[in-house]
C-alpha atoms as a PDB file:
ATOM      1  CA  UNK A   1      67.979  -5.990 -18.946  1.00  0.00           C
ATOM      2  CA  UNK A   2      64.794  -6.799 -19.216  1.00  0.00           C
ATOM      3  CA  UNK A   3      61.489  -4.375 -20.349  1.00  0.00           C
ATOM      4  CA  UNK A   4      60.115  -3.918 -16.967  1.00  0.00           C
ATOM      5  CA  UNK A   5      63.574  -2.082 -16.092  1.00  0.00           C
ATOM      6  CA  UNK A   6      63.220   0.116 -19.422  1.00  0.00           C
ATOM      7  CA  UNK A   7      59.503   0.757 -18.180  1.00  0.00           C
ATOM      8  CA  UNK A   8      60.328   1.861 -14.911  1.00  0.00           C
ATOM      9  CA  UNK A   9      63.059   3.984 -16.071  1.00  0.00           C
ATOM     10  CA  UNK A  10      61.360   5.533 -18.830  1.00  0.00           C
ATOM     11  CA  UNK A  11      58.396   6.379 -16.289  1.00  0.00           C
ATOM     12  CA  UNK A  12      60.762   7.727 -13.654  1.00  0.00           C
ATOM     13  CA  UNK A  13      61.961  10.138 -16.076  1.00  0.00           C
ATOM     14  CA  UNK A  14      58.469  10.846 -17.140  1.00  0.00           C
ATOM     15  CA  UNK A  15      57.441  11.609 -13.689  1.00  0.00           C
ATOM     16  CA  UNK A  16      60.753  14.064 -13.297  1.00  0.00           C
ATOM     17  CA  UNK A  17      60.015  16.152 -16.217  1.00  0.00           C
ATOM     18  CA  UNK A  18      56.281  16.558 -15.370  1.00  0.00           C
ATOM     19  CA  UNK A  19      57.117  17.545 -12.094  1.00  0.00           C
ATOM     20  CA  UNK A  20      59.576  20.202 -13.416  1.00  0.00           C
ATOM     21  CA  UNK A  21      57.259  21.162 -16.038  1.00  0.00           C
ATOM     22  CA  UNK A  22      54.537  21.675 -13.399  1.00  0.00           C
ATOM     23  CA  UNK A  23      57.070  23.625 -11.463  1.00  0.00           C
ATOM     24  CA  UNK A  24      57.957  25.720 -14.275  1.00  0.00           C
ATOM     25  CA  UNK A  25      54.560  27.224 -15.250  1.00  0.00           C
ATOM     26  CA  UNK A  26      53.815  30.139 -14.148  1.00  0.00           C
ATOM     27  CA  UNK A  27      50.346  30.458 -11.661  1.00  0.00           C
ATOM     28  CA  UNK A  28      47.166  31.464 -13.444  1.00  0.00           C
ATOM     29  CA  UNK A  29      46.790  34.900 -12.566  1.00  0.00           C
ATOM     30  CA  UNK A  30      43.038  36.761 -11.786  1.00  0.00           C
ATOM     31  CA  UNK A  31      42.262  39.043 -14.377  1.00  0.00           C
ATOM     32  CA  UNK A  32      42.621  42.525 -13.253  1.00  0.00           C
ATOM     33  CA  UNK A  33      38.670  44.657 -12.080  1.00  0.00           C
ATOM     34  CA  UNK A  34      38.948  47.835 -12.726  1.00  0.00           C
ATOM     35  CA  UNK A  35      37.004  49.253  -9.469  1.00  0.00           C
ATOM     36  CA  UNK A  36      34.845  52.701  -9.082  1.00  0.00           C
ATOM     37  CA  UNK A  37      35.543  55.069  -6.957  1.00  0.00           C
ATOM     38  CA  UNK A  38      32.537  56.627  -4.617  1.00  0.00           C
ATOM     39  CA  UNK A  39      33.341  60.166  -6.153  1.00  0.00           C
ATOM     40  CA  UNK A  40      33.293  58.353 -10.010  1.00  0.00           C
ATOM     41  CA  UNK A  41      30.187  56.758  -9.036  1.00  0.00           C
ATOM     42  CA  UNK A  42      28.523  59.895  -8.137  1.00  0.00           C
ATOM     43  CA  UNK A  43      29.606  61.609 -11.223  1.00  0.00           C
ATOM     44  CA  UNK A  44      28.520  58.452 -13.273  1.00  0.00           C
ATOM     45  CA  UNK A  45      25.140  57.961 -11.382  1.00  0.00           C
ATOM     46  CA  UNK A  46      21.910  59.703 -13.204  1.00  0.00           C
ATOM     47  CA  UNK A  47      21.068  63.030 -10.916  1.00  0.00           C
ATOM     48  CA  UNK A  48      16.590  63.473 -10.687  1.00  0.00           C
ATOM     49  CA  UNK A  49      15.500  66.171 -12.920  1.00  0.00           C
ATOM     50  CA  UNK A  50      11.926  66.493 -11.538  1.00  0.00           C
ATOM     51  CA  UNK A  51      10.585  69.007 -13.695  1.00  0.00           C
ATOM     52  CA  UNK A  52       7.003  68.028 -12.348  1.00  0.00           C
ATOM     53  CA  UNK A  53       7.164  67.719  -9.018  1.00  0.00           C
ATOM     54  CA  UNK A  54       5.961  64.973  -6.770  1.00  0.00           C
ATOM     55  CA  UNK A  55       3.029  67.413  -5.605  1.00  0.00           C
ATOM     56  CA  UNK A  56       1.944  68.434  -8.861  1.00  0.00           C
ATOM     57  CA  UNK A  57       1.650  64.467  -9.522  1.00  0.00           C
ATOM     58  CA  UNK A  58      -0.109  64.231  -6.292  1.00  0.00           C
ATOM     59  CA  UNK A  59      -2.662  66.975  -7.697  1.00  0.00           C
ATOM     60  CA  UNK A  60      -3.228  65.586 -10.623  1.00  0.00           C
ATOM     61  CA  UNK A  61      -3.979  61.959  -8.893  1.00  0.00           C
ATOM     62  CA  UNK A  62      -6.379  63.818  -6.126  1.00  0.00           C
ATOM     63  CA  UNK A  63      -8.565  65.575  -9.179  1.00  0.00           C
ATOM     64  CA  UNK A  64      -9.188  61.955 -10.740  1.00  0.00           C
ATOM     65  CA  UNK A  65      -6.643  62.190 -13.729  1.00  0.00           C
ATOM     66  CA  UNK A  66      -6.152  58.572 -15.155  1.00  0.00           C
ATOM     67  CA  UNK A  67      -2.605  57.170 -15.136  1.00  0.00           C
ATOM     68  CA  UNK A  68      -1.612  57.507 -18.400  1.00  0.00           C
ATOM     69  CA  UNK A  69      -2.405  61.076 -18.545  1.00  0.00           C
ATOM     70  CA  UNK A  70       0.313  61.518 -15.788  1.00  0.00           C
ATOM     71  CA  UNK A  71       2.197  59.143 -17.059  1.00  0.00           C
ATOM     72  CA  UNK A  72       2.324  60.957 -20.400  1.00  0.00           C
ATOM     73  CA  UNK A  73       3.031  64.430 -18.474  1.00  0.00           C
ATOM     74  CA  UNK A  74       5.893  62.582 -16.810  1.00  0.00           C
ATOM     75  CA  UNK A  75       7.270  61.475 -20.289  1.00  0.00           C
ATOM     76  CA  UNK A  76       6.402  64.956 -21.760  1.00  0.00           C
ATOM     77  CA  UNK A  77       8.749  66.786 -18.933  1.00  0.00           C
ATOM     78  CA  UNK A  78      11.524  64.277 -19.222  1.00  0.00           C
ATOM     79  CA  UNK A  79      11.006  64.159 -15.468  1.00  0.00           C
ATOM     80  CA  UNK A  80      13.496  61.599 -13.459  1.00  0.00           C
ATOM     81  CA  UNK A  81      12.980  60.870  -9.928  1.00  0.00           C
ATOM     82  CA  UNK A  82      15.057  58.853  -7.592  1.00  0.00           C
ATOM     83  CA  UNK A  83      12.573  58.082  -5.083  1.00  0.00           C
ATOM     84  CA  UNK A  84      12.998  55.699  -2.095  1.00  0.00           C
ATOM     85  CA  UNK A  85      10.839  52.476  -1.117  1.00  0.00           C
ATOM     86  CA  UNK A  86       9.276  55.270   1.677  1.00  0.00           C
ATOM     87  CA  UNK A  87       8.554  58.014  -0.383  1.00  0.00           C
ATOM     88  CA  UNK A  88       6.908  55.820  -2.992  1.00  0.00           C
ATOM     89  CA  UNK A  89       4.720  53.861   0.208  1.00  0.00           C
ATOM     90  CA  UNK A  90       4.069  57.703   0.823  1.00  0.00           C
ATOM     91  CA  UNK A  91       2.820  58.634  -2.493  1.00  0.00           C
ATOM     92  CA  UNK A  92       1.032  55.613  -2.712  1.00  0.00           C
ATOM     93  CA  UNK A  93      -1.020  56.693   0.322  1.00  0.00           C
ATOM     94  CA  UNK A  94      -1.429  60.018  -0.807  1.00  0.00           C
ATOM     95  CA  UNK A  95      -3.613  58.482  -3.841  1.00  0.00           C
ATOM     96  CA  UNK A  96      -1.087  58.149  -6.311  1.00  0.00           C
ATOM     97  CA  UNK A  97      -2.154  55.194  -8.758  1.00  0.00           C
ATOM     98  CA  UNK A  98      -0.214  52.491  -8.492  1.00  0.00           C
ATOM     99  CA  UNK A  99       1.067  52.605 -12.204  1.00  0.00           C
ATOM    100  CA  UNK A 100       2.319  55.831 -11.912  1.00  0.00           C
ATOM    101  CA  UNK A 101       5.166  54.451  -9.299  1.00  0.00           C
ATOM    102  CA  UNK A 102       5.374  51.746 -11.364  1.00  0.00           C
ATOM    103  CA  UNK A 103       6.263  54.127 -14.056  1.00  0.00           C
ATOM    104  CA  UNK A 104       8.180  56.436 -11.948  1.00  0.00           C
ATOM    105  CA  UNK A 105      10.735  53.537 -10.570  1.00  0.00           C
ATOM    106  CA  UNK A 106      11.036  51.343 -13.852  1.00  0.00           C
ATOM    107  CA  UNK A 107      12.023  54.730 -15.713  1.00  0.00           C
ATOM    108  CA  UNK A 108      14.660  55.438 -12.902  1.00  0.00           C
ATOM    109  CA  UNK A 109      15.949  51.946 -13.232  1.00  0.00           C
ATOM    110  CA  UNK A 110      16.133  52.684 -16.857  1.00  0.00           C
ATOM    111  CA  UNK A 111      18.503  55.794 -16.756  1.00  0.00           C
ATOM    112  CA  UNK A 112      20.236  53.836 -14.317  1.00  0.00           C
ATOM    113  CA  UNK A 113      21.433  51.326 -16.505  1.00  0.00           C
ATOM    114  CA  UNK A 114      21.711  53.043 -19.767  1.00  0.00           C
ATOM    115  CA  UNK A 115      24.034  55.538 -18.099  1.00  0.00           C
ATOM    116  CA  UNK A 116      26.103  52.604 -16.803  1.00  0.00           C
ATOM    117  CA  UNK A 117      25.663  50.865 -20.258  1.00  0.00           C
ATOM    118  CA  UNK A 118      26.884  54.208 -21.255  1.00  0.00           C
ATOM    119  CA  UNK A 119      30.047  54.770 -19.487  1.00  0.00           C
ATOM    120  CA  UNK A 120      30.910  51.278 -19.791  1.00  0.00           C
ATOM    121  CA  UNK A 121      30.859  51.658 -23.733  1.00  0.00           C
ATOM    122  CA  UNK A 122      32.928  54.562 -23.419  1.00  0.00           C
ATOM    123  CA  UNK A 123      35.451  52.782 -21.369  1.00  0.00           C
ATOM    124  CA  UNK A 124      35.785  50.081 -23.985  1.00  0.00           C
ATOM    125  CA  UNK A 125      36.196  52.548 -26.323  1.00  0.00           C
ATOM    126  CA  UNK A 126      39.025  54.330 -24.996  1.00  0.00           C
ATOM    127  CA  UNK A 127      40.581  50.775 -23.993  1.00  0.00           C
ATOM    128  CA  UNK A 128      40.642  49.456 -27.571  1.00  0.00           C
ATOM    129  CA  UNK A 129      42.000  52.812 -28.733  1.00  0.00           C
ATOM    130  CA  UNK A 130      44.579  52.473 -26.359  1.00  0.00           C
ATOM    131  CA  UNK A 131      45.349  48.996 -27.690  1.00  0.00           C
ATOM    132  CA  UNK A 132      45.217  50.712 -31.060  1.00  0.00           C
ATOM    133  CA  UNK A 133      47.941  52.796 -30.065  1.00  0.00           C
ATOM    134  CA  UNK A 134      50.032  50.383 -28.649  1.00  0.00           C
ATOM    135  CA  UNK A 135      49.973  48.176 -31.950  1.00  0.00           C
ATOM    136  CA  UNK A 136      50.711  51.015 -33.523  1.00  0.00           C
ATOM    137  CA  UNK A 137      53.732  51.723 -31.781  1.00  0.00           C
ATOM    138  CA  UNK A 138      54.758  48.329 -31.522  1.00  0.00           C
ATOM    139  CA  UNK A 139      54.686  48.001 -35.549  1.00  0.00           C
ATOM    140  CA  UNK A 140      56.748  51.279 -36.205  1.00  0.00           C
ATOM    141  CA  UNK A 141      59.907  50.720 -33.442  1.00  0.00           C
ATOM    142  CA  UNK A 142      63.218  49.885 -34.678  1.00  0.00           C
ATOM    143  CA  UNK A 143      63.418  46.224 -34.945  1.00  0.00           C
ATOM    144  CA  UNK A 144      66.470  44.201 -32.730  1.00  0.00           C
ATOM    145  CA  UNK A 145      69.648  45.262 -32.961  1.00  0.00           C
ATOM    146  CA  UNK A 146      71.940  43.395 -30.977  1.00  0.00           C
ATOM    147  CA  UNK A 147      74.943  45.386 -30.052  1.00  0.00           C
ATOM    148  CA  UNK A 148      77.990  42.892 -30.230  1.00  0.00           C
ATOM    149  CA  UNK A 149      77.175  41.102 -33.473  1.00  0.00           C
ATOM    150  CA  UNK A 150      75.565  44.010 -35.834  1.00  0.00           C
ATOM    151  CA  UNK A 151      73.428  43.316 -38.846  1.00  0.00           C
ATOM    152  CA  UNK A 152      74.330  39.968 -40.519  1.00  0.00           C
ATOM    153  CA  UNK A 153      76.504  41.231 -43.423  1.00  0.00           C
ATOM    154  CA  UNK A 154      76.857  39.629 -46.876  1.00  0.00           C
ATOM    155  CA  UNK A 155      80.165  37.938 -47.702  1.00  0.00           C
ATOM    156  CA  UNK A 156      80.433  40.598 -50.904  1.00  0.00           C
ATOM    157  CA  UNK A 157      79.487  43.938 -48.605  1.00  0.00           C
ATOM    158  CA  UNK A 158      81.656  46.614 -49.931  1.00  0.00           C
ATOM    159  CA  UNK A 159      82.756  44.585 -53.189  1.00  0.00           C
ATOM    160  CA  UNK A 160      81.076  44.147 -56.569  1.00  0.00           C
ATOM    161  CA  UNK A 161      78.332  41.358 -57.113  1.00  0.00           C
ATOM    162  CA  UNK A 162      80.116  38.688 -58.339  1.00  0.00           C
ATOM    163  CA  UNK A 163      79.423  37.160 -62.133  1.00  0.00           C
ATOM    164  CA  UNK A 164      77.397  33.801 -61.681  1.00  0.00           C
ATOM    165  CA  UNK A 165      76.713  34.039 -65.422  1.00  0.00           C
ATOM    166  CA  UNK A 166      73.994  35.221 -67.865  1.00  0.00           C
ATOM    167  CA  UNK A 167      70.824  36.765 -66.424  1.00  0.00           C
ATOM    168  CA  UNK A 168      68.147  39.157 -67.263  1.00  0.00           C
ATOM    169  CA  UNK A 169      70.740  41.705 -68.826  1.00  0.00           C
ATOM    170  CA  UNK A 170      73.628  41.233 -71.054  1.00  0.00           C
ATOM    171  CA  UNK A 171      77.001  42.437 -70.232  1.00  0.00           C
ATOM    172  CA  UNK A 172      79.582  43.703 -72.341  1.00  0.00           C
END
């Protein structure tokens, strides 16, 4: 036989047992998205607390107030508005300076994403308690116990330790 046979025999079988290792794996599975629900997303999203309205802003931009004066009052009131690209074309007509909306939306868009940022750290919170918990359990249950064979037993179980000679103690 010469080593050209052993070659092509030796890759034959190499071929076989990739193919039935390939076969044998398991398909990489896409990790799991937790998805929100509209009714979750409503609770989640940041509601407008206007506590100076929109016309009071308007007033103050008609009587020649400078920006950050309003924009101060805005801060001051810990007023949120969720205004649309209409409303703010609106108030921009009306004589509202333009960093005022500026202000208005990039504070909006700021709630908006530290409440997300905020429920999303919550949810990782609760998830790696939950894997907490789970170790937890896993650490404290009863180890295997097969049935049929029982715990391995010592040859001497149930009979006195036999002598093997002189150790830490003396017998008499």
């Amino acid at each position: 036989m010469s080593g050209a046979y052993y070659f092509k025999r030796y890759m034959a079988w190499l071929a076989i047992g990739l193919f039935i290792a390939g076969c044998a794996t398991s398909p990489e599975q896409p990790p799991k998205i937790e998805r929100i629900s509209a009714e979750e997303l409503d609770r989640i999203m940041l509601q407008a607390l206007p506590n100076l309205s929109l016309d009071e802003i308007v007033k103050l931009s008609q009587d020649k107030v400078p920006a950050e004066q309003i924009i101060q009052k805005i801060k001051d009131s810990q007023s949120q508005y969720a205004l649309s690209p209409s409303q703010l074309i609106e108030l921009s007509k009306k004589g509202v300076d333009q960093k005022v909306l500026d202000y208005i939306y990039s504070a909006h868009e700021q709630a908006v994403r530290d409440s997300f940022a905020e429920e999303i750290n919550k949810r990782e919170q609760n998830k790696a308690k939950e894997q907490e918990k789970l170790k937890r359990e896993y650490q404290l249950r009863a180890p295997y116990y097969d049935p049929y064979w029982g715990y391995p037993r010592s040859p001497y179980w149930g009979y006195p330790r036999p002598f093997y000679g002189p150790g830490m103690y003396y017998r008499f």
